[in-house]
C-alpha atoms as a PDB file:
ATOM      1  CA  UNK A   1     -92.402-244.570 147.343  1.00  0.00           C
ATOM      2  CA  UNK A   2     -93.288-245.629 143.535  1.00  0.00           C
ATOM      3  CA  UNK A   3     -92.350-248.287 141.974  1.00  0.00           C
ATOM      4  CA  UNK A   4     -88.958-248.115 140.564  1.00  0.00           C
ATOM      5  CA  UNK A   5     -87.495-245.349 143.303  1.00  0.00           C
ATOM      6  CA  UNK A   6     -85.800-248.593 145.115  1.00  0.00           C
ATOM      7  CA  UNK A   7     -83.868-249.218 142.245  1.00  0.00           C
ATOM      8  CA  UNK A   8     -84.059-250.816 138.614  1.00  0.00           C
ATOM      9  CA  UNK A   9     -81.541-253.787 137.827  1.00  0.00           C
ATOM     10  CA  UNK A  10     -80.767-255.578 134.623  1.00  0.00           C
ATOM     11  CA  UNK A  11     -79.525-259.416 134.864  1.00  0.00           C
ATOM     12  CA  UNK A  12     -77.741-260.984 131.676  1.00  0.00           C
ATOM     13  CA  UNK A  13     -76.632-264.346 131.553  1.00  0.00           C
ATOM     14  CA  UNK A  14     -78.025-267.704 131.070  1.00  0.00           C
ATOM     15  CA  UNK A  15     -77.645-270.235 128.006  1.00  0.00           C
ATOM     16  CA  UNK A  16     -75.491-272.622 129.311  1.00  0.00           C
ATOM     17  CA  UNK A  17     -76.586-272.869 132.915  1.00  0.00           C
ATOM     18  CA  UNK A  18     -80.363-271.696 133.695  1.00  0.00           C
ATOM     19  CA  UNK A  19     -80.207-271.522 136.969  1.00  0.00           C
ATOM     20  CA  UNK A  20     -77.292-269.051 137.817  1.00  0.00           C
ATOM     21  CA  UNK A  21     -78.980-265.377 136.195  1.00  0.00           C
ATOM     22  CA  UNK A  22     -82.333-266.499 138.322  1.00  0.00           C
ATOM     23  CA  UNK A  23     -80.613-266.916 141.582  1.00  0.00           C
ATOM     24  CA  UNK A  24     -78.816-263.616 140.452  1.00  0.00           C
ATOM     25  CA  UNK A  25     -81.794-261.942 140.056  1.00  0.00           C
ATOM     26  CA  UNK A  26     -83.588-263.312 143.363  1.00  0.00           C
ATOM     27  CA  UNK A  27     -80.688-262.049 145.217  1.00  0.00           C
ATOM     28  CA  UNK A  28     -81.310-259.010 143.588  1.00  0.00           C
ATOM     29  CA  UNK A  29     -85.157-258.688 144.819  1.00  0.00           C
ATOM     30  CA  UNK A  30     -84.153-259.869 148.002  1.00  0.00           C
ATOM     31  CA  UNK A  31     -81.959-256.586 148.413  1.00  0.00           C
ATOM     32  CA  UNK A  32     -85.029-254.715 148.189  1.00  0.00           C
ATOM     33  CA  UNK A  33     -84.852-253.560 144.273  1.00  0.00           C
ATOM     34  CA  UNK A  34     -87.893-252.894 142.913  1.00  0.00           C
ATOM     35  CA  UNK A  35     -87.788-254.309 139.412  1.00  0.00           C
ATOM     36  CA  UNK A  36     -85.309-256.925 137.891  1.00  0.00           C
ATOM     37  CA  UNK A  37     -84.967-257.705 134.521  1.00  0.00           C
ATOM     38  CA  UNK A  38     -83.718-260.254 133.528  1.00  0.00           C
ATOM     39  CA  UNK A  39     -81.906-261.499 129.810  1.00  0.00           C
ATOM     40  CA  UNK A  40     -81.893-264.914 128.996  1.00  0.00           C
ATOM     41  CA  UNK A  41     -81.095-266.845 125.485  1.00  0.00           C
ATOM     42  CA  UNK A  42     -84.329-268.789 124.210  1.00  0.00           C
ATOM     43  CA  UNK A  43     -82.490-272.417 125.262  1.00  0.00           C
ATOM     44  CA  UNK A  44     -83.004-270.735 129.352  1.00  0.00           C
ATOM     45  CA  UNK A  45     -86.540-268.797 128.966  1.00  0.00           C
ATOM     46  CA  UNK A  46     -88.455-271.230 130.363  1.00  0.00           C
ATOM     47  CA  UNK A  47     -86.440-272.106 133.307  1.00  0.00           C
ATOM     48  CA  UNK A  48     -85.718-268.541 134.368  1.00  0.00           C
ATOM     49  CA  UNK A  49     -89.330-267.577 133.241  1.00  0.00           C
ATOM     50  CA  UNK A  50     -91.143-269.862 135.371  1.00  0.00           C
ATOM     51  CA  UNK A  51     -88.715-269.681 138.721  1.00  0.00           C
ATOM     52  CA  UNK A  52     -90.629-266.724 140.367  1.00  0.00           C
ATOM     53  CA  UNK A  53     -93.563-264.598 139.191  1.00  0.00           C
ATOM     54  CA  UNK A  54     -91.536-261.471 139.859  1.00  0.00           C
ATOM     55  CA  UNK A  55     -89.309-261.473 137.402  1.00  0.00           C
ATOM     56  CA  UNK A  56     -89.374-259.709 133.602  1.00  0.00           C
ATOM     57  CA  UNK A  57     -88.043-261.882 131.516  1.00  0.00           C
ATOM     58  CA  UNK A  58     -86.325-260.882 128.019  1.00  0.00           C
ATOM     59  CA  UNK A  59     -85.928-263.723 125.563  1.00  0.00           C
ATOM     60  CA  UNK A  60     -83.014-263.869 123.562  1.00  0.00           C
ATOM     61  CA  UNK A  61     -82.823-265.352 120.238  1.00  0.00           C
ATOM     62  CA  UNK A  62     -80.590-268.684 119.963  1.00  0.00           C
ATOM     63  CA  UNK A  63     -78.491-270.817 122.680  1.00  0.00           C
ATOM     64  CA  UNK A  64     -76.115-268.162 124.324  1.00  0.00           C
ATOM     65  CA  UNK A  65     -75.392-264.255 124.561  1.00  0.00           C
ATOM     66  CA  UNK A  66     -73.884-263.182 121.722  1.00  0.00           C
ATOM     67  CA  UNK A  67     -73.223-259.655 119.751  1.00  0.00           C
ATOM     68  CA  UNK A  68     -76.287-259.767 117.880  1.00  0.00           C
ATOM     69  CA  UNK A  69     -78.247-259.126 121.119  1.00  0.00           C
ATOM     70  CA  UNK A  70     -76.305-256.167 121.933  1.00  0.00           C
ATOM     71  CA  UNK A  71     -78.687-253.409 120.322  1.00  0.00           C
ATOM     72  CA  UNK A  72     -81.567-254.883 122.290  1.00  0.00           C
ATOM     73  CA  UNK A  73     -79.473-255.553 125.703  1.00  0.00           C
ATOM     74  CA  UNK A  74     -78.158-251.680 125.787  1.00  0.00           C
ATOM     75  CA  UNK A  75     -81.240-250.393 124.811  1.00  0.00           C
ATOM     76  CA  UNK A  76     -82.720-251.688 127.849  1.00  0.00           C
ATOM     77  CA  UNK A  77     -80.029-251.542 130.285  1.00  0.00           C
ATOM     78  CA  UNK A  78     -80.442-247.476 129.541  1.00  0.00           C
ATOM     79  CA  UNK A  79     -83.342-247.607 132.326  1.00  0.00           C
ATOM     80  CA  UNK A  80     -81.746-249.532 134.766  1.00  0.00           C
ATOM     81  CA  UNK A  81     -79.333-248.735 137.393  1.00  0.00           C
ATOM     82  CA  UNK A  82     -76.950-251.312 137.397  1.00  0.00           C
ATOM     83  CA  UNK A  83     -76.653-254.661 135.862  1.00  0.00           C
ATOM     84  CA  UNK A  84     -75.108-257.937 136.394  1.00  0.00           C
ATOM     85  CA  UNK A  85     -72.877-259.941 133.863  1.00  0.00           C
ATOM     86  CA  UNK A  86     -72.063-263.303 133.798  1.00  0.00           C
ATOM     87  CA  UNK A  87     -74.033-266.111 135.672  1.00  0.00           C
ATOM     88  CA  UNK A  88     -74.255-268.998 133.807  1.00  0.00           C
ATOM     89  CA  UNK A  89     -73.321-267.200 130.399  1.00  0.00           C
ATOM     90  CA  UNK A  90     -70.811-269.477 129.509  1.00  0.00           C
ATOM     91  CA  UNK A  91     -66.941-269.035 128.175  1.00  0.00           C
ATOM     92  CA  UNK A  92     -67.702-269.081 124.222  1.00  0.00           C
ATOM     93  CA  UNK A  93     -65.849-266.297 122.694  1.00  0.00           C
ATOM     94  CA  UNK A  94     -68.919-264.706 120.770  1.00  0.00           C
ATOM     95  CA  UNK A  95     -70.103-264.354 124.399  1.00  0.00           C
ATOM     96  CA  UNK A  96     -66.837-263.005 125.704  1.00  0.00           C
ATOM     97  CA  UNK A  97     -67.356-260.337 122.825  1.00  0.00           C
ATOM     98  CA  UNK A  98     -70.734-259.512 123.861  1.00  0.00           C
ATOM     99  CA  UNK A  99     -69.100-258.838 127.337  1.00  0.00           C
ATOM    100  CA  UNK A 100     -66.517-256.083 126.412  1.00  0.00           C
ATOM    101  CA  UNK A 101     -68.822-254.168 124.125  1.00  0.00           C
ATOM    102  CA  UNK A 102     -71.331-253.949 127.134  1.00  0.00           C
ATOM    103  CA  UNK A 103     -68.557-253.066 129.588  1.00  0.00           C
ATOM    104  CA  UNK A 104     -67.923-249.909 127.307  1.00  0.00           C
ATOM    105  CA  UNK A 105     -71.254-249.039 126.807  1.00  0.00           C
ATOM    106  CA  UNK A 106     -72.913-249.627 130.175  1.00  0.00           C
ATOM    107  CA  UNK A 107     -71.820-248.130 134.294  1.00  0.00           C
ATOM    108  CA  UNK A 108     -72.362-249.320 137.201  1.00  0.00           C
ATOM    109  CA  UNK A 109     -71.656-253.427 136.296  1.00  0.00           C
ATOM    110  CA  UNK A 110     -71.072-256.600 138.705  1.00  0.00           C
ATOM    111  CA  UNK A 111     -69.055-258.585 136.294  1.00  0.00           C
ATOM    112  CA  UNK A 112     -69.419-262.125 137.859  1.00  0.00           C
ATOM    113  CA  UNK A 113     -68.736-266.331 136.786  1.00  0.00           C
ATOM    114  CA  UNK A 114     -67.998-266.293 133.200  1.00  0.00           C
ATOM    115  CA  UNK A 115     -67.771-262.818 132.773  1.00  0.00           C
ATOM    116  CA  UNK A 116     -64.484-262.902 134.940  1.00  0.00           C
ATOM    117  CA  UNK A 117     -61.799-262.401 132.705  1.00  0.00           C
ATOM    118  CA  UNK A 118     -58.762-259.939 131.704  1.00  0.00           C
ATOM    119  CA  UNK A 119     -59.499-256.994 129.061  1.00  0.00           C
ATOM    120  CA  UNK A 120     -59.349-252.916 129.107  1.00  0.00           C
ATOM    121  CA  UNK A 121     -62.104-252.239 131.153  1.00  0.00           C
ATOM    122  CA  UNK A 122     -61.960-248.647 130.175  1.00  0.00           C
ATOM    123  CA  UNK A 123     -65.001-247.721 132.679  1.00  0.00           C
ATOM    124  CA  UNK A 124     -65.722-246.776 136.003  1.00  0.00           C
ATOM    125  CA  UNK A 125     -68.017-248.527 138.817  1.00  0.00           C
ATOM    126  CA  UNK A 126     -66.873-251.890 137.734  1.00  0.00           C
ATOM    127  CA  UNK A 127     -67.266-254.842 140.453  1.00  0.00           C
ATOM    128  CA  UNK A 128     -65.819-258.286 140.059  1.00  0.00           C
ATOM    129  CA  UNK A 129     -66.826-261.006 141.935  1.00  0.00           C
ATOM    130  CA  UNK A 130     -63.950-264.000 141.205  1.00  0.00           C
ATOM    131  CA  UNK A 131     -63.743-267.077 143.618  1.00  0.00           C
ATOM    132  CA  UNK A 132     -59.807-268.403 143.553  1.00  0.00           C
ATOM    133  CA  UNK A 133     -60.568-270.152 140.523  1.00  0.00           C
ATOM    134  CA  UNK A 134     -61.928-267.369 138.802  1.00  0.00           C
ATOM    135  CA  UNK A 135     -59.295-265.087 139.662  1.00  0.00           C
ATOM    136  CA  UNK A 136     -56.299-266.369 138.009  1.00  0.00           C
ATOM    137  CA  UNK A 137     -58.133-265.001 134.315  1.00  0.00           C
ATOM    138  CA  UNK A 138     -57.336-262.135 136.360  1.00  0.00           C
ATOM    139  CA  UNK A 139     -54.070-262.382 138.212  1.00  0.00           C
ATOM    140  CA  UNK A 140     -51.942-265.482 139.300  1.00  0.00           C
ATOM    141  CA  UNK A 141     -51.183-263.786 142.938  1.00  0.00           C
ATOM    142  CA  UNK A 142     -54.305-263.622 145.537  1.00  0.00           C
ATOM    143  CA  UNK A 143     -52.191-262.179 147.860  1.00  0.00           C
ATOM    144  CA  UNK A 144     -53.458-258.772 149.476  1.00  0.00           C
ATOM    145  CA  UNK A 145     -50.782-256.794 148.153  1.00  0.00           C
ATOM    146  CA  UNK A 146     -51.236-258.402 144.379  1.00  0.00           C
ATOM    147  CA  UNK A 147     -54.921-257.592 144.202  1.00  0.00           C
ATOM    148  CA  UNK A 148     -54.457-254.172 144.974  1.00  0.00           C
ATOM    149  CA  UNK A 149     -52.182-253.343 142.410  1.00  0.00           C
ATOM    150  CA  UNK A 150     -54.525-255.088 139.942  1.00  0.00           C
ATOM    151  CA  UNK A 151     -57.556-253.078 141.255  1.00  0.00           C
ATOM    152  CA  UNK A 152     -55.368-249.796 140.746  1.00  0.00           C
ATOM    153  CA  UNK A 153     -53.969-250.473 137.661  1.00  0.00           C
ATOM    154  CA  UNK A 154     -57.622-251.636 136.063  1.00  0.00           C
ATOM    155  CA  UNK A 155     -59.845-249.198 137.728  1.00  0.00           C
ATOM    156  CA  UNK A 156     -61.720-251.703 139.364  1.00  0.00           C
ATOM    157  CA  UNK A 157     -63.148-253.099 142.539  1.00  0.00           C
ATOM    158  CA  UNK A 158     -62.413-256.918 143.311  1.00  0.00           C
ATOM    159  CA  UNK A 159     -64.634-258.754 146.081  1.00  0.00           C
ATOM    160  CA  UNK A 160     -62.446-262.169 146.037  1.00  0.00           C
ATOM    161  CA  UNK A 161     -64.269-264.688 147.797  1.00  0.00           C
ATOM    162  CA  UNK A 162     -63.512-267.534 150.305  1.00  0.00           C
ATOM    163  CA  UNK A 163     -63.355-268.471 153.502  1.00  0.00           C
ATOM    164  CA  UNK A 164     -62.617-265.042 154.359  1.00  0.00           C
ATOM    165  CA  UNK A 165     -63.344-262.521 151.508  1.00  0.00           C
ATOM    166  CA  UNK A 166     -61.176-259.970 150.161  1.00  0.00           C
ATOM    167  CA  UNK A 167     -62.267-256.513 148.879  1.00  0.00           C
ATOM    168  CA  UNK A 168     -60.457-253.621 147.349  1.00  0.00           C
ATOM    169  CA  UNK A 169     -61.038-251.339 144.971  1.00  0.00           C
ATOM    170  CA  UNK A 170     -57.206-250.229 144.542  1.00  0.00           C
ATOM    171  CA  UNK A 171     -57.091-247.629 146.918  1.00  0.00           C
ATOM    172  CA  UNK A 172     -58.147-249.828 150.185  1.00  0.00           C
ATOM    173  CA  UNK A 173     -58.366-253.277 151.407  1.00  0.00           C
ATOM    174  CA  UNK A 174     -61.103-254.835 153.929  1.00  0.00           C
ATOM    175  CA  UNK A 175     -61.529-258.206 154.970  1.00  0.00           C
ATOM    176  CA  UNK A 176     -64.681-260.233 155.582  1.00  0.00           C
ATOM    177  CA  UNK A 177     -65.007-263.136 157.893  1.00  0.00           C
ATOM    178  CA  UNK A 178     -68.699-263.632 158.249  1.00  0.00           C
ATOM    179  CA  UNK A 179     -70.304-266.932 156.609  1.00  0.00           C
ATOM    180  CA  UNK A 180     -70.271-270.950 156.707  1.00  0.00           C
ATOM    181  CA  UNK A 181     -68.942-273.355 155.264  1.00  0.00           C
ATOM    182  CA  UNK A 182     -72.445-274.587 153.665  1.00  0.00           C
ATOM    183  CA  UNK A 183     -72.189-271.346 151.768  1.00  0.00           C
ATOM    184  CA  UNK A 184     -70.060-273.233 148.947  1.00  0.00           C
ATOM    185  CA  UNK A 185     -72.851-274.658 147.733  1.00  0.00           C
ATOM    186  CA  UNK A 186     -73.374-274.232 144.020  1.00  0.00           C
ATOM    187  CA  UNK A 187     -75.644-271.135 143.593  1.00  0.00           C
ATOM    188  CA  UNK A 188     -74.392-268.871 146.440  1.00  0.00           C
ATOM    189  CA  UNK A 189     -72.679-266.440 144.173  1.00  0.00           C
ATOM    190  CA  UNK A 190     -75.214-265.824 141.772  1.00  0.00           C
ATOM    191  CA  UNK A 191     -76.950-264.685 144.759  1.00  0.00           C
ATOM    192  CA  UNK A 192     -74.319-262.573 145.927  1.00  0.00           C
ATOM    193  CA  UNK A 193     -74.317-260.917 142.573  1.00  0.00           C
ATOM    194  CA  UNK A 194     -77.181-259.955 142.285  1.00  0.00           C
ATOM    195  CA  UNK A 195     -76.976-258.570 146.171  1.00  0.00           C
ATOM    196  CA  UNK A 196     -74.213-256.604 145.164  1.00  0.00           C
ATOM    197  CA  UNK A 197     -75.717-255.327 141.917  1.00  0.00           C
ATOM    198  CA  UNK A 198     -79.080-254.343 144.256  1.00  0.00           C
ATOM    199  CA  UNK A 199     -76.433-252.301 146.463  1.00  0.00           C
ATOM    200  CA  UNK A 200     -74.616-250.594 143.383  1.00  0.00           C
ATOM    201  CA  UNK A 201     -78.377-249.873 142.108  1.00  0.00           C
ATOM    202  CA  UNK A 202     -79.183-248.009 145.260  1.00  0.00           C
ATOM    203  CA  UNK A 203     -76.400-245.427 144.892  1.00  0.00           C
ATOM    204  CA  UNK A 204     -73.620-247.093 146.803  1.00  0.00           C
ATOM    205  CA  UNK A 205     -70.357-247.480 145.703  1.00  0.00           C
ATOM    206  CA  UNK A 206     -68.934-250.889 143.763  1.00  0.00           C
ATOM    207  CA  UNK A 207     -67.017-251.076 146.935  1.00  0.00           C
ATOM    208  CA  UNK A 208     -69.292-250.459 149.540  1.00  0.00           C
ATOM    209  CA  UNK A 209     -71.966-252.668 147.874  1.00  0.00           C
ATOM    210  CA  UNK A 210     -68.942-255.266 147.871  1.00  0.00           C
ATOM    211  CA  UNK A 211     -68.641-254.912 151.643  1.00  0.00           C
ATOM    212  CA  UNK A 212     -71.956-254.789 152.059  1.00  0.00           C
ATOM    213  CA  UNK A 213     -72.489-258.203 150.521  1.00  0.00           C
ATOM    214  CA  UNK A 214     -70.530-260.073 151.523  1.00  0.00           C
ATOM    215  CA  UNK A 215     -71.245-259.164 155.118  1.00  0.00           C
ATOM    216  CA  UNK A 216     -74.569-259.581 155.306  1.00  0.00           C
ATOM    217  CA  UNK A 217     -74.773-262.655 152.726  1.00  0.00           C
ATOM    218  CA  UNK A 218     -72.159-264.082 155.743  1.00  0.00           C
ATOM    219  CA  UNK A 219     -74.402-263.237 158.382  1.00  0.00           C
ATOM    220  CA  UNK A 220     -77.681-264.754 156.599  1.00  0.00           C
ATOM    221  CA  UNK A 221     -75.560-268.184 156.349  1.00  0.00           C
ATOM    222  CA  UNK A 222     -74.822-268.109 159.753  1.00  0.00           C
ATOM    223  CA  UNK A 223     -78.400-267.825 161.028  1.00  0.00           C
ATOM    224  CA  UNK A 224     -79.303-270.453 157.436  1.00  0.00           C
ATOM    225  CA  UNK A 225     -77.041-273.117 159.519  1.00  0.00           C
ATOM    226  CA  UNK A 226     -79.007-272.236 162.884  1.00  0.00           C
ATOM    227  CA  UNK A 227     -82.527-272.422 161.960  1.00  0.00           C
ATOM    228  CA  UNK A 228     -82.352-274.845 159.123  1.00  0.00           C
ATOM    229  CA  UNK A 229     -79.102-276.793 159.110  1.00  0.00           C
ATOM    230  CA  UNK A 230     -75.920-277.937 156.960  1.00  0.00           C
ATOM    231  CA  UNK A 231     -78.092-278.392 154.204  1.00  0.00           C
ATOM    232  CA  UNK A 232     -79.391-275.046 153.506  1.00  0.00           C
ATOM    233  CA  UNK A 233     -79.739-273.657 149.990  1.00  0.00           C
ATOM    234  CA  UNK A 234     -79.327-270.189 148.223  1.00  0.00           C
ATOM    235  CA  UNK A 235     -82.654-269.595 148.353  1.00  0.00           C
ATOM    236  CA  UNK A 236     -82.773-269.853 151.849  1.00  0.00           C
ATOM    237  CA  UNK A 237     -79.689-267.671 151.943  1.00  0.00           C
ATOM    238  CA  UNK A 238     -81.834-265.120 149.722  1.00  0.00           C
ATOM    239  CA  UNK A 239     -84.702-265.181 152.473  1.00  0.00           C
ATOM    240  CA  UNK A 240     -82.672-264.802 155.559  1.00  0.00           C
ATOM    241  CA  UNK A 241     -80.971-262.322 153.680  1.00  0.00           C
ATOM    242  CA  UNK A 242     -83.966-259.461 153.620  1.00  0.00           C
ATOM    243  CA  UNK A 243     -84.072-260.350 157.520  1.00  0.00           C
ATOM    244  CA  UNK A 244     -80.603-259.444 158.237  1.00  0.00           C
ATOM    245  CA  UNK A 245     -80.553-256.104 156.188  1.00  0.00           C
ATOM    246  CA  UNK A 246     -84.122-255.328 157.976  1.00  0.00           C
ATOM    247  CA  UNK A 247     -81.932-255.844 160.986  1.00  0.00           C
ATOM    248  CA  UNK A 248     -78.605-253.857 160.194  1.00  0.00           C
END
């Protein structure tokens, strides 16, 4: 294949917490995409810059995402084949701004951390990734029933996680029980966003990437806890990851 067949991703978050859109984006490469790019504020360049060699790193003027980025952002994002929203981008409402206008002008999005949070999506192929706390921006219920009349009614697809996930995309439900309890380490869902970005990138649906995800995410902190322990890391859970999708 040549490079770029595999899939091209955009990853946009950063200012506030460095850390998150790397993790995001390793996640991402770890899927097997081909190319991740990744769109930082100047106050996380460095970090994000210097975390792996792989990475394309966009600068953004200033401290965090906000509107004035979005001509550059969307101009980008045009190449790519999905993106991810939200890790470590902070709740300031110029940022929040940012977030609807690129929800209108941009498909296939993973909408994740910060990002989480009730508008008019108005688009199709949109993925949300809320733990409990995140979710009540959303809806106050997290029962089964609740989620999938949100997921109707907004057109979206909602992997809820915990100790057992919940996905639905308003039409069905599924469960996920694979995982441990390590995996609430700070860090683990940036990974799994960028996973389920990689999926979405690769021509699956927000709901089968979803499933996807969380599965085999699960299943590479179940063999993280076997061969290295409780204290195992996302980045370990990114590596184990590419041996359990080699695998399935």
């Amino acid at each position: 294949k040549h490079k770029g067949q595999n899939g091209k991703i955009g990853i946009i978050g950063g200012g506030p917490y460095s850390g998150a859109p790397a993790l995001a984006a390793l996640g991402a490469y770890r899927a097997g995409i081909d190319l991740v790019h990744v769109f930082v504020p100047a106050s996380s360049y460095d970090h994000v810059s210097s975390f792996i060699p792989e990475l394309i790193v966009h600068k953004l003027p200033g401290e965090i995402v906000t509107e004035e980025h979005l001509e550059f952002i969307l101009r980008k994002t045009s190449e790519f084949d999905a993106i991810v929203v939200g890790p470590g981008i902070g709740i300031q409402k110029e940022t929040q701004n940012t977030i609807i206008e690129l929800v209108k002008h941009c498909n296939n999005i993973v909408l994740d951390a910060d990002a989480i949070f009730d508008f008019n999506f108005k688009r199709s192929n949109i993925l949300l990734t809320p733990h409990q706390g995140e979710l009540k921006r959303l809806t106050p219920s997290s029962r089964p029933e609740d989620l999938l009349r949100y997921a109707s009614e907004k057109g979206v697809t909602l992997l809820v996680k915990g100790e057992v996930d919940i996905i639905t995309n308003g039409k069905y439900i599924k469960e996920n029980s694979s995982g441990h309890p390590r995996m609430a380490v700070g860090g683990t869902g940036d990974v799994l966003a960028g996973v389920c970005g990689a999926l979405m990138a690769k021509g699956l649906t927000p709901f089968e990437s979803a499933r996807l995800a969380a599965y085999s995410l699960g299943k590479a902190g179940e063999i993280c806890y076997e061969e290295i322990g409780s204290g195992f890391l996302p980045t370990d859970l990114a590596l184990f990851l590419s041996k359990i999708l080699q695998k399935d």
